[in-house]
Every structure is written in structure tokens, then in C-alpha cells.
PDB file of N, CA and C in Angstrom:
ATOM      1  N   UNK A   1      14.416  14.355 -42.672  1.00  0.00           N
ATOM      2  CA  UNK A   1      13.524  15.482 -42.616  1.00  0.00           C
ATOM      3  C   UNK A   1      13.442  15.971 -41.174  1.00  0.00           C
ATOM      4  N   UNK A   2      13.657  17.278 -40.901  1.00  0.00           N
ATOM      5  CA  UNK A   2      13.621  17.788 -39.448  1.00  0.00           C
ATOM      6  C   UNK A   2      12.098  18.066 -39.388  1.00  0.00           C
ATOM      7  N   UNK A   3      12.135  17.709 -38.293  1.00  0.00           N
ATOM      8  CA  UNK A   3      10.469  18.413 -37.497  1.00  0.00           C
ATOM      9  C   UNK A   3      10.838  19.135 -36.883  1.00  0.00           C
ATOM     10  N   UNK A   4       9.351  20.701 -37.296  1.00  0.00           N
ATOM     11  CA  UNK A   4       9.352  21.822 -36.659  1.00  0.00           C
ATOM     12  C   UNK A   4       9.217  21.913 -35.289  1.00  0.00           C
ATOM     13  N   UNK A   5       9.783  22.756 -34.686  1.00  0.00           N
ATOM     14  CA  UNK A   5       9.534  23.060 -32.991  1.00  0.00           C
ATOM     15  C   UNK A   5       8.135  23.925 -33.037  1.00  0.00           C
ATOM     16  N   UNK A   6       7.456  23.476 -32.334  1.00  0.00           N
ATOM     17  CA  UNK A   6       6.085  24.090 -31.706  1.00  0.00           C
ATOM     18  C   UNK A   6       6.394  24.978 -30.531  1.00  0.00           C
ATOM     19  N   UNK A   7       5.631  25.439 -30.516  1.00  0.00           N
ATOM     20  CA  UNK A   7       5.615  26.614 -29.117  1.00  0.00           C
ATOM     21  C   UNK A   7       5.240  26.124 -28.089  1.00  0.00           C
ATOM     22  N   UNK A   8       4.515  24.851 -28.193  1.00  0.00           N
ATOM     23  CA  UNK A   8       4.597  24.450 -27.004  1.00  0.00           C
ATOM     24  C   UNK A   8       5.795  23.248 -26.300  1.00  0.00           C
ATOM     25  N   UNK A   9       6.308  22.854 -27.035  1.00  0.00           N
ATOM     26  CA  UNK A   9       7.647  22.436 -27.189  1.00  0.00           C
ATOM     27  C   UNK A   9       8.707  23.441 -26.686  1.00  0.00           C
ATOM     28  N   UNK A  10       8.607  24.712 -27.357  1.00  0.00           N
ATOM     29  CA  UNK A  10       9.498  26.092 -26.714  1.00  0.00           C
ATOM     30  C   UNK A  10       9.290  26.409 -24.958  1.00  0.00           C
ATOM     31  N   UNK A  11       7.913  26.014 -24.801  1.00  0.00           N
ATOM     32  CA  UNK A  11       7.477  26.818 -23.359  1.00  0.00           C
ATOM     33  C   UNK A  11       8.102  25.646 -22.599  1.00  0.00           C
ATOM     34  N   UNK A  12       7.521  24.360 -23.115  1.00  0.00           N
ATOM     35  CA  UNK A  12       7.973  23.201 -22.118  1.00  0.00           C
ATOM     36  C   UNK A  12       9.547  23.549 -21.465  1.00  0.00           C
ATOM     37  N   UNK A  13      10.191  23.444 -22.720  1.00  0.00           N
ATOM     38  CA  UNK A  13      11.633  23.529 -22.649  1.00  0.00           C
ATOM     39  C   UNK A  13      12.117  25.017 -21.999  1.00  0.00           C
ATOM     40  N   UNK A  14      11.543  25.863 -21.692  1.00  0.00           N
ATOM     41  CA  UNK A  14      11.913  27.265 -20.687  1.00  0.00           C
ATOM     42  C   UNK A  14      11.328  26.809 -19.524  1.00  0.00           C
ATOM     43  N   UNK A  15      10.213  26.432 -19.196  1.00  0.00           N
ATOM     44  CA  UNK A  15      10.116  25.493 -17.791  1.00  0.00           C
ATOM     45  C   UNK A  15      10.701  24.665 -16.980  1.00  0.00           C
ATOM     46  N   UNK A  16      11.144  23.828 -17.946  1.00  0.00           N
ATOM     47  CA  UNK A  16      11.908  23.132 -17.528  1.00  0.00           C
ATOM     48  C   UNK A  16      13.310  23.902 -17.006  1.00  0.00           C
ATOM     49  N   UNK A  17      13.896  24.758 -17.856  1.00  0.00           N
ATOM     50  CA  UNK A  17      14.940  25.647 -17.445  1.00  0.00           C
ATOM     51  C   UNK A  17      14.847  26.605 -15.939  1.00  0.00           C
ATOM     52  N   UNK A  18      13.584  27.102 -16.252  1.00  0.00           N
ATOM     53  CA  UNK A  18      13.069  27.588 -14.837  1.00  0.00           C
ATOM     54  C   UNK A  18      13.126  26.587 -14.045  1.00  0.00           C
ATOM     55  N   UNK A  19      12.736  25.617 -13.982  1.00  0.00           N
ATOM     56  CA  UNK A  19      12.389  24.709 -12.448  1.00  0.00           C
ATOM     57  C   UNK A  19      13.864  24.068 -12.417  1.00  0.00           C
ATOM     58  N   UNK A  20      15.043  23.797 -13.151  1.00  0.00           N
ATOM     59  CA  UNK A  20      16.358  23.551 -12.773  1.00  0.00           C
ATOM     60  C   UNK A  20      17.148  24.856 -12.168  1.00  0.00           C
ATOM     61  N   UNK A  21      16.453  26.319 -13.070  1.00  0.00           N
ATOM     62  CA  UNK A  21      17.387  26.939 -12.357  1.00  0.00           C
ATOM     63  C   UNK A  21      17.108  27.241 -10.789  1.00  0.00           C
ATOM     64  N   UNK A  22      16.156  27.354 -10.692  1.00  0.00           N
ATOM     65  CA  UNK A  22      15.606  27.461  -8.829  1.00  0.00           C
ATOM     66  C   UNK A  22      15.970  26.096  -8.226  1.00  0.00           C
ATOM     67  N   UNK A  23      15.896  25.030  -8.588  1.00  0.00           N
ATOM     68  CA  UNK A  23      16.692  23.547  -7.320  1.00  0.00           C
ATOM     69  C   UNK A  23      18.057  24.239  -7.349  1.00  0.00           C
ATOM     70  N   UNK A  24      18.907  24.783  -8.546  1.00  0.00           N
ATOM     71  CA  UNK A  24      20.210  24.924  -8.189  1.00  0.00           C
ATOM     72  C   UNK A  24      20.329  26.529  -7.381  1.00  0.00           C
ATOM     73  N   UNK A  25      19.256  27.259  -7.669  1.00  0.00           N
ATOM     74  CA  UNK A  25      19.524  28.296  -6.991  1.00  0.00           C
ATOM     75  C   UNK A  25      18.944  27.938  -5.229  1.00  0.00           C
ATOM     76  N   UNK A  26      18.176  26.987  -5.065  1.00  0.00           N
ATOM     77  CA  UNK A  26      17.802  26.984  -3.818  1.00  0.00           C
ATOM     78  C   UNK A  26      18.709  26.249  -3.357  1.00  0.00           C
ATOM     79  N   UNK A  27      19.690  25.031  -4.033  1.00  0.00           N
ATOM     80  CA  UNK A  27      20.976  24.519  -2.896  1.00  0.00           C
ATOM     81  C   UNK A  27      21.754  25.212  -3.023  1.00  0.00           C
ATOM     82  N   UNK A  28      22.061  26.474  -3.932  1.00  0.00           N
ATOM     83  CA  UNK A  28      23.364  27.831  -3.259  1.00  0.00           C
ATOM     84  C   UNK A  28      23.113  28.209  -2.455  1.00  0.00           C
ATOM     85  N   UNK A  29      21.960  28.754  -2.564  1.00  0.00           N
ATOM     86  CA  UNK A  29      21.261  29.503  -1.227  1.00  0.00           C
ATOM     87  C   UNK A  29      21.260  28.933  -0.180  1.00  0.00           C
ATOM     88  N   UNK A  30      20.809  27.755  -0.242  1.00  0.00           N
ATOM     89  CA  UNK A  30      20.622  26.817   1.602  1.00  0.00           C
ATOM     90  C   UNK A  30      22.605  27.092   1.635  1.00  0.00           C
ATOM     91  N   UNK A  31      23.204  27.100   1.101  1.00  0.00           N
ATOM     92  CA  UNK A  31      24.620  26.581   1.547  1.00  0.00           C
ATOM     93  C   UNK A  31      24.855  28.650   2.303  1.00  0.00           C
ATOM     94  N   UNK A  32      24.740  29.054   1.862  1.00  0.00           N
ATOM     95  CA  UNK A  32      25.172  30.783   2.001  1.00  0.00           C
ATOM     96  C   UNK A  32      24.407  31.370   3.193  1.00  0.00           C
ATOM     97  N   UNK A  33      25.172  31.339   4.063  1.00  0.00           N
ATOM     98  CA  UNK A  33      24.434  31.677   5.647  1.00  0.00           C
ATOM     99  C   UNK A  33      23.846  32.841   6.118  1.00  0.00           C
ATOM    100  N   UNK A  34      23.891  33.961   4.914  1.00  0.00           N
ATOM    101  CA  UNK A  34      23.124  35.268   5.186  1.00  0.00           C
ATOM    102  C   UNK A  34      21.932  35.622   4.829  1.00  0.00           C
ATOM    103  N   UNK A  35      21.352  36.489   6.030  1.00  0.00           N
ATOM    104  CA  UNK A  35      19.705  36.652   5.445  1.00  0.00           C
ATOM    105  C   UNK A  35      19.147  36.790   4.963  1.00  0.00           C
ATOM    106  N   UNK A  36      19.909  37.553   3.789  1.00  0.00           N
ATOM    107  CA  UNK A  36      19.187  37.692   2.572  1.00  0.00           C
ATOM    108  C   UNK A  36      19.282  36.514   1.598  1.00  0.00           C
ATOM    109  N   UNK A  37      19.627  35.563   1.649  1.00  0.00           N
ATOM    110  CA  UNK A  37      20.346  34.509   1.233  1.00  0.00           C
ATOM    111  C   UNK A  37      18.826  33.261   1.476  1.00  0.00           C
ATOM    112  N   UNK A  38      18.881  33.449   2.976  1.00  0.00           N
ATOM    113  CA  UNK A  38      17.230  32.849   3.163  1.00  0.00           C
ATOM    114  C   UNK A  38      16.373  33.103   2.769  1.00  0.00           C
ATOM    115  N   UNK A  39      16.237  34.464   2.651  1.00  0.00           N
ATOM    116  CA  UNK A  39      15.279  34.905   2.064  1.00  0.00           C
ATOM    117  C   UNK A  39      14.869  34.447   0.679  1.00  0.00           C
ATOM    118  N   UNK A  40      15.749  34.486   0.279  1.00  0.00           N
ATOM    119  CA  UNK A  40      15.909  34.210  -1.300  1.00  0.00           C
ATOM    120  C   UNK A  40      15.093  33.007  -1.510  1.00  0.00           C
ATOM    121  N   UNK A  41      16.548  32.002  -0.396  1.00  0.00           N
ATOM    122  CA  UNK A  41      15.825  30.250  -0.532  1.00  0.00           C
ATOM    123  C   UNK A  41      14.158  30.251  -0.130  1.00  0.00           C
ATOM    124  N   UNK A  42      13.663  30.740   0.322  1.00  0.00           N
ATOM    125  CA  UNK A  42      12.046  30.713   0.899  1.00  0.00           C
ATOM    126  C   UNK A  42      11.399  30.937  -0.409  1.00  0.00           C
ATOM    127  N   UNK A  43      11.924  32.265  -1.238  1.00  0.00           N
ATOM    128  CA  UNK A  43      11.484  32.520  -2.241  1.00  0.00           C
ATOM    129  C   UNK A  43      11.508  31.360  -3.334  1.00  0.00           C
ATOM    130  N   UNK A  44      12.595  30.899  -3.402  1.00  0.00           N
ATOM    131  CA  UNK A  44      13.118  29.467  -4.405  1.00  0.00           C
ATOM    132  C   UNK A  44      12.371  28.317  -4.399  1.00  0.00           C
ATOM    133  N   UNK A  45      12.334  27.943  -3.313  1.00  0.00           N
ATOM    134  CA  UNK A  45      11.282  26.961  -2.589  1.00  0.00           C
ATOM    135  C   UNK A  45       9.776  26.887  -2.881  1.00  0.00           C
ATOM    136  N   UNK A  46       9.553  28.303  -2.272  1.00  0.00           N
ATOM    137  CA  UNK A  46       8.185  28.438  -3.442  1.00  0.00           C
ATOM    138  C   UNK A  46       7.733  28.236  -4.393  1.00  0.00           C
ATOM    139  N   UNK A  47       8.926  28.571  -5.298  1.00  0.00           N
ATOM    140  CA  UNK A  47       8.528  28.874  -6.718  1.00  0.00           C
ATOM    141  C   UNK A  47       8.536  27.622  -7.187  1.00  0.00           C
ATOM    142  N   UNK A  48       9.618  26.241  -6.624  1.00  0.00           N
ATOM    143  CA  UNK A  48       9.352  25.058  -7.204  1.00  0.00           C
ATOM    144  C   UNK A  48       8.399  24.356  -6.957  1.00  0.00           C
ATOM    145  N   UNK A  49       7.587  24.767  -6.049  1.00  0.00           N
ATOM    146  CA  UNK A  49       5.893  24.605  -6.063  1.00  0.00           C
ATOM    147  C   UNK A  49       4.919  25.157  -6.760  1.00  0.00           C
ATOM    148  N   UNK A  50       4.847  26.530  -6.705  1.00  0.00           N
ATOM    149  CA  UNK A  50       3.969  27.247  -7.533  1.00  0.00           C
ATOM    150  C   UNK A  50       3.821  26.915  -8.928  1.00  0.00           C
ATOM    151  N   UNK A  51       5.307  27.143  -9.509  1.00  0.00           N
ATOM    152  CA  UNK A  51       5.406  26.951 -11.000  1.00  0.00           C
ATOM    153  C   UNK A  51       4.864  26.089 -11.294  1.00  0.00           C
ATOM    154  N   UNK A  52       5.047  24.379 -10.942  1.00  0.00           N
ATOM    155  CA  UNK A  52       4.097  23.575 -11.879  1.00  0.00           C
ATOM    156  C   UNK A  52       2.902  23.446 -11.551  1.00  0.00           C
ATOM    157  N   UNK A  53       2.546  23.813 -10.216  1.00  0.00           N
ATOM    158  CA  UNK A  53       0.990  23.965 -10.370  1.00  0.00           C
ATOM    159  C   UNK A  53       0.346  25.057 -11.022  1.00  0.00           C
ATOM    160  N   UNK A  54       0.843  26.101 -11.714  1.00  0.00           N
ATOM    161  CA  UNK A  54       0.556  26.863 -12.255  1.00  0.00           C
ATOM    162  C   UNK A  54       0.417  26.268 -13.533  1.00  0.00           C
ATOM    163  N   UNK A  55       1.398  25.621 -14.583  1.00  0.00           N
ATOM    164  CA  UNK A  55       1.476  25.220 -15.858  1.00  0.00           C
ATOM    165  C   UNK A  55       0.303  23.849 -15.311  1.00  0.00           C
ATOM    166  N   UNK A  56       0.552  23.274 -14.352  1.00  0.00           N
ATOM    167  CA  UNK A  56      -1.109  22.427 -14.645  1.00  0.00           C
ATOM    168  C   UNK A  56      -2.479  22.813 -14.731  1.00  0.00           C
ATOM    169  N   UNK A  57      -2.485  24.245 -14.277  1.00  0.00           N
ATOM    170  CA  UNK A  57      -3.435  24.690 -13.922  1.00  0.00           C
ATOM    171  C   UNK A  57      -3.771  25.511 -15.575  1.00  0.00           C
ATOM    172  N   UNK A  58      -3.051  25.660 -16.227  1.00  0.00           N
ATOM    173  CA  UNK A  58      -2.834  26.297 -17.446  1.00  0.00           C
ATOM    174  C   UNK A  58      -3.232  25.232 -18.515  1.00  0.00           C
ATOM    175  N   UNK A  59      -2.550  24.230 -18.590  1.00  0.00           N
ATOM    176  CA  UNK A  59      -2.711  23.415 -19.266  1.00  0.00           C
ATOM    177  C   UNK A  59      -4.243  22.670 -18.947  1.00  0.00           C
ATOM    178  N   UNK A  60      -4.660  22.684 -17.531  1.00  0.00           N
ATOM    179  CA  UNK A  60      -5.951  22.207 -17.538  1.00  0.00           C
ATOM    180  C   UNK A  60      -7.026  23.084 -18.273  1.00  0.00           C
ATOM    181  N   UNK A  61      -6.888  24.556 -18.225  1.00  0.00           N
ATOM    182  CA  UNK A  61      -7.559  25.308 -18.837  1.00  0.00           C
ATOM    183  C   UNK A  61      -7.989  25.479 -19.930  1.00  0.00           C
ATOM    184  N   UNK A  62      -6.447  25.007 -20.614  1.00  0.00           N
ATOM    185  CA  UNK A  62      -6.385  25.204 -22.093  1.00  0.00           C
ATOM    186  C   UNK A  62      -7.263  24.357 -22.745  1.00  0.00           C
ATOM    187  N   UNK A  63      -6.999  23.035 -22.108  1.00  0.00           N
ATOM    188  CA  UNK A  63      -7.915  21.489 -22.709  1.00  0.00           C
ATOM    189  C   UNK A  63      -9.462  21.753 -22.525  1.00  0.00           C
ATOM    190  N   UNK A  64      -9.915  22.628 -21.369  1.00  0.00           N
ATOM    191  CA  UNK A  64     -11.104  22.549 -21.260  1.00  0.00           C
ATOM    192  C   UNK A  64     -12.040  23.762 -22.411  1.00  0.00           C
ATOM    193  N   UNK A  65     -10.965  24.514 -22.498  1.00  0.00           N
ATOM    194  CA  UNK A  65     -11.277  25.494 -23.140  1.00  0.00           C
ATOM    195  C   UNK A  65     -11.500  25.295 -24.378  1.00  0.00           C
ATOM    196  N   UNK A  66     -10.516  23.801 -24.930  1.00  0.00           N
ATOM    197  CA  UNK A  66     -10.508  23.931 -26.631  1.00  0.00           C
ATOM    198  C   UNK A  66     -10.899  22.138 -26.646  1.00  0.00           C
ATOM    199  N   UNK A  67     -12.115  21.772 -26.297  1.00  0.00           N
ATOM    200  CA  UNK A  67     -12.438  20.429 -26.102  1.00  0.00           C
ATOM    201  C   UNK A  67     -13.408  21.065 -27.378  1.00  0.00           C
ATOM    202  N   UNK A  68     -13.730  19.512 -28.171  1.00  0.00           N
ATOM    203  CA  UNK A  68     -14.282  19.668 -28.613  1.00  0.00           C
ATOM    204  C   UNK A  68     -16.180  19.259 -28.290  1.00  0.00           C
ATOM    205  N   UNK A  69     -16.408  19.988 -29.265  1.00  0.00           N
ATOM    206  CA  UNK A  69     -18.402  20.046 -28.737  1.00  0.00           C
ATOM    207  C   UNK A  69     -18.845  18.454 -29.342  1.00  0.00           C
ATOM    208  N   UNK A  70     -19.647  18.228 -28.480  1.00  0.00           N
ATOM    209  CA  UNK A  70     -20.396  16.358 -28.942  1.00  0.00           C
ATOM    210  C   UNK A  70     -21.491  16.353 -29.167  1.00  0.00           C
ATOM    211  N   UNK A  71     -21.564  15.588 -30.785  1.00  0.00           N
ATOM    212  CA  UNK A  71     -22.464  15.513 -31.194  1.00  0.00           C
ATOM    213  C   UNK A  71     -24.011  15.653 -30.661  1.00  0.00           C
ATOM    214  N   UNK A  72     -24.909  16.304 -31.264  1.00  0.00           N
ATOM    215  CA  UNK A  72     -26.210  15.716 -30.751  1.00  0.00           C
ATOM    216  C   UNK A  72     -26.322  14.582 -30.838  1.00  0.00           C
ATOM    217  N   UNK A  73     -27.424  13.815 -29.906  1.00  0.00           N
ATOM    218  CA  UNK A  73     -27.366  12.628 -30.026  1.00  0.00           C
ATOM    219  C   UNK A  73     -28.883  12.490 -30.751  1.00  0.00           C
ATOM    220  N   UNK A  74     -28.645  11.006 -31.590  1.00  0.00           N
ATOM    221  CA  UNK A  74     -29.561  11.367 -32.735  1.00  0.00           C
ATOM    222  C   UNK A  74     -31.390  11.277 -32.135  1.00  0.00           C
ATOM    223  N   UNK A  75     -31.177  10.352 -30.727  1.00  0.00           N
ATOM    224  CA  UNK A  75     -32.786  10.879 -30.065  1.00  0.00           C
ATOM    225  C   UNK A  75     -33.431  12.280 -30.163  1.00  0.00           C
ATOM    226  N   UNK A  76     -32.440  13.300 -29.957  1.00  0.00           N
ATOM    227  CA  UNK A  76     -33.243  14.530 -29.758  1.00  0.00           C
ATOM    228  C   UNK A  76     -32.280  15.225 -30.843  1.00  0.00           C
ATOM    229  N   UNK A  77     -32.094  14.736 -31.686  1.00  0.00           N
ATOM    230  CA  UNK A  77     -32.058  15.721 -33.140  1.00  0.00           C
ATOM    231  C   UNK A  77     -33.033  15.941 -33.646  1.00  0.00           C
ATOM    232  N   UNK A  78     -34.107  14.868 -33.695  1.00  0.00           N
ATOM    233  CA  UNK A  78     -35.800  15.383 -34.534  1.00  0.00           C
ATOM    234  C   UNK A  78     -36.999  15.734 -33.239  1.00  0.00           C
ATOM    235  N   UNK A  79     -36.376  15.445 -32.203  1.00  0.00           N
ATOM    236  CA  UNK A  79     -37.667  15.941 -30.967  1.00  0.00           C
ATOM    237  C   UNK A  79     -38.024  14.586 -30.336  1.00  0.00           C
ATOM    238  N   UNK A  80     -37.985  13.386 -30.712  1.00  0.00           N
ATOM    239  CA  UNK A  80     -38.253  11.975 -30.483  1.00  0.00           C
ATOM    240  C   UNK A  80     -37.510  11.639 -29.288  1.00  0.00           C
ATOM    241  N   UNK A  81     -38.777  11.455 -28.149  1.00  0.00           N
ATOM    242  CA  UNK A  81     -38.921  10.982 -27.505  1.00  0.00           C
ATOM    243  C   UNK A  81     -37.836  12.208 -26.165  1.00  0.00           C
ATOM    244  N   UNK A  82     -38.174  13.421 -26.391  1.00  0.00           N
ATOM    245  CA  UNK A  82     -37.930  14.739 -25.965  1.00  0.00           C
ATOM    246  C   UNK A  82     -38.672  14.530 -24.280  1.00  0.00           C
ATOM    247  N   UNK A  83     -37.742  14.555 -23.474  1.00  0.00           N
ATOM    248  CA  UNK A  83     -38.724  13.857 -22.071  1.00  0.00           C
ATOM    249  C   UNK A  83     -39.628  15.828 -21.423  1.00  0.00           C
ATOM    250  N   UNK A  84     -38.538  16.722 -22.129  1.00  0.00           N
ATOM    251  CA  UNK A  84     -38.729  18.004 -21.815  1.00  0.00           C
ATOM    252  C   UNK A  84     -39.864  18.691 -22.937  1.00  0.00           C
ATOM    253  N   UNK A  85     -40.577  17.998 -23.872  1.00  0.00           N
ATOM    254  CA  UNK A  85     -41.145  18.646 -25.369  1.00  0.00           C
ATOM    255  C   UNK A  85     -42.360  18.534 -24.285  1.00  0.00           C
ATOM    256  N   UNK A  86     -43.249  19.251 -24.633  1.00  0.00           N
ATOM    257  CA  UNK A  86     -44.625  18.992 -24.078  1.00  0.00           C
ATOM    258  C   UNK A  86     -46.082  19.024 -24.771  1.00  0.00           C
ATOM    259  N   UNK A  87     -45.116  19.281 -26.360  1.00  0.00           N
ATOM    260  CA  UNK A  87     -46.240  18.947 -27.215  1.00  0.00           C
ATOM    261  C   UNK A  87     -46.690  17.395 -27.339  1.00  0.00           C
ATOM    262  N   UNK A  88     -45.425  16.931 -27.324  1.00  0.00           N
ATOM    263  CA  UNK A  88     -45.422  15.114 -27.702  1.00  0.00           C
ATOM    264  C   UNK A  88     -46.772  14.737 -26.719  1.00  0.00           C
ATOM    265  N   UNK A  89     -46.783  15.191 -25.586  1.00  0.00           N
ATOM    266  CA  UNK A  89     -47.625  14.496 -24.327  1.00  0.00           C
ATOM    267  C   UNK A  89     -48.831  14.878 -24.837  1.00  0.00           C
ATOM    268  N   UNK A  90     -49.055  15.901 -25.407  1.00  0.00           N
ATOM    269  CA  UNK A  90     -50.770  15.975 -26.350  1.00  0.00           C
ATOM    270  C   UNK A  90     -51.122  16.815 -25.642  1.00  0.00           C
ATOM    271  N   UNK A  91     -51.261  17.134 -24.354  1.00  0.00           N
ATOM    272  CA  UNK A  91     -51.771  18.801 -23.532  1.00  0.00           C
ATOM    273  C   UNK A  91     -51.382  20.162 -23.831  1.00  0.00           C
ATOM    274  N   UNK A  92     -49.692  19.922 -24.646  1.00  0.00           N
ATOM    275  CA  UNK A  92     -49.537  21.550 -24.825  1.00  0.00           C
ATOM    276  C   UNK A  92     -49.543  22.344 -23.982  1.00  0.00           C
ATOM    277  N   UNK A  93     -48.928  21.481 -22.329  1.00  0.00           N
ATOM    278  CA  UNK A  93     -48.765  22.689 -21.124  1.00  0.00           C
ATOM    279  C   UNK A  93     -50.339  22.791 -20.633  1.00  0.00           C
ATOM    280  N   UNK A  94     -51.165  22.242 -20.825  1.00  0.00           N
ATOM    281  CA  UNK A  94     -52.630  22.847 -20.278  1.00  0.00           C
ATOM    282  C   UNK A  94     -52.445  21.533 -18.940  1.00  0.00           C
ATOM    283  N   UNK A  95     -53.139  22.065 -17.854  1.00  0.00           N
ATOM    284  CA  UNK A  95     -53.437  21.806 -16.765  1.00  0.00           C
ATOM    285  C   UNK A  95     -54.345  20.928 -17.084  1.00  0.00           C
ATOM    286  N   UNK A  96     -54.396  19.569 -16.526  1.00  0.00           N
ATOM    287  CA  UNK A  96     -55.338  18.198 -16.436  1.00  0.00           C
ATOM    288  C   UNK A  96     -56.330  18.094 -15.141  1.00  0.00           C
ATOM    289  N   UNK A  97     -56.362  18.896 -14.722  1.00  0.00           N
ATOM    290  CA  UNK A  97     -57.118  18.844 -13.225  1.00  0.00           C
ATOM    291  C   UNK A  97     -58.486  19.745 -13.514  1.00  0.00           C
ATOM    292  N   UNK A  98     -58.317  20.336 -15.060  1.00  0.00           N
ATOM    293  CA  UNK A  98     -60.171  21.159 -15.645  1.00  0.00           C
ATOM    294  C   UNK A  98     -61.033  20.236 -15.781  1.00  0.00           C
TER     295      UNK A  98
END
């Protein structure tokens, strides 16, 4: 039985293509002695930095974004023992100093 490719399986695998093709485009470049050539490599260089901090920075997003929500906890599902309720305390917010 084959297993389906996911999209995130697809992106991985074009990343990965990206960040091989810039190491091989940045050792043509270091080898090719014209300025525009440096230029390039500066550009190349970059990008094998940027890029994965970018997809971490993506991927951190994503997780935070689609975490799931946690339970109430069952103390303050009925109000019990609510340190913020101010009925429980019996004053109802009224000032103790009348």
C-alpha cells in the first residue's frame, strides 16, 4: 500500500532543493572571479542563512498557532476555591474598614 505525499512533505522536499541549489551555486560562484559573480556569492550565502531560519520561524508559528486549548482545570470549572471570585469571601467587594 503506498502512502500519500502531504504538502508538507512537498515543501520539505523543495527546501531542501533550494538550500542544495545555493551551496552548489555559492561554490561556482566563489570559483568565478568576476563581480558580478561575488555579488551573486554574497547573495547565496545569505540565503543559506535566511532560508532556514525562515522555515523555523514558520514552522514555529504554525505550532503555536494550531496548539491545542487545555482543559479547564476542574478547581475553577464550578467557582471552588476561585482565589479571584469575591463572592466566596462573603463581602461582595464591600470595603471592611465601615
Amino acid at each position: 500500500m503506498k502512502k500519500k505525499i502531504t504538502a508538507r512533505q512537498v515543501l520539505a522536499i523543495i527546501a531542501i532543493a533550494l538550500l542544495v541549489g545555493l551551496y552548489v551555486s555559492a561554490l561556482v560562484l566563489s570559483l568565478i572571479g568576476s563581480e558580478f559573480a561575488q555579488t551573486l556569492l554574497k547573495i547565496s550565502l545569505l540565503g543559506t542563512f535566511i532560508i532556514p531560519i525562515l522555515i523555523y520561524v514558520i514552522i514555529m508559528f504554525y505550532r503555536i498557532g494550531h496548539k491545542k486549548e487545555d482543559p479547564v482545570p476542574d478547581t475553577y470549572a464550578e467557582g471552588k476555591d476561585d482565589p479571584f471570585d469575591e463572592s466566596v469571601n462573603g463581602n461582595d467587594g464591600e470595603d471592611e474598614t465601615k
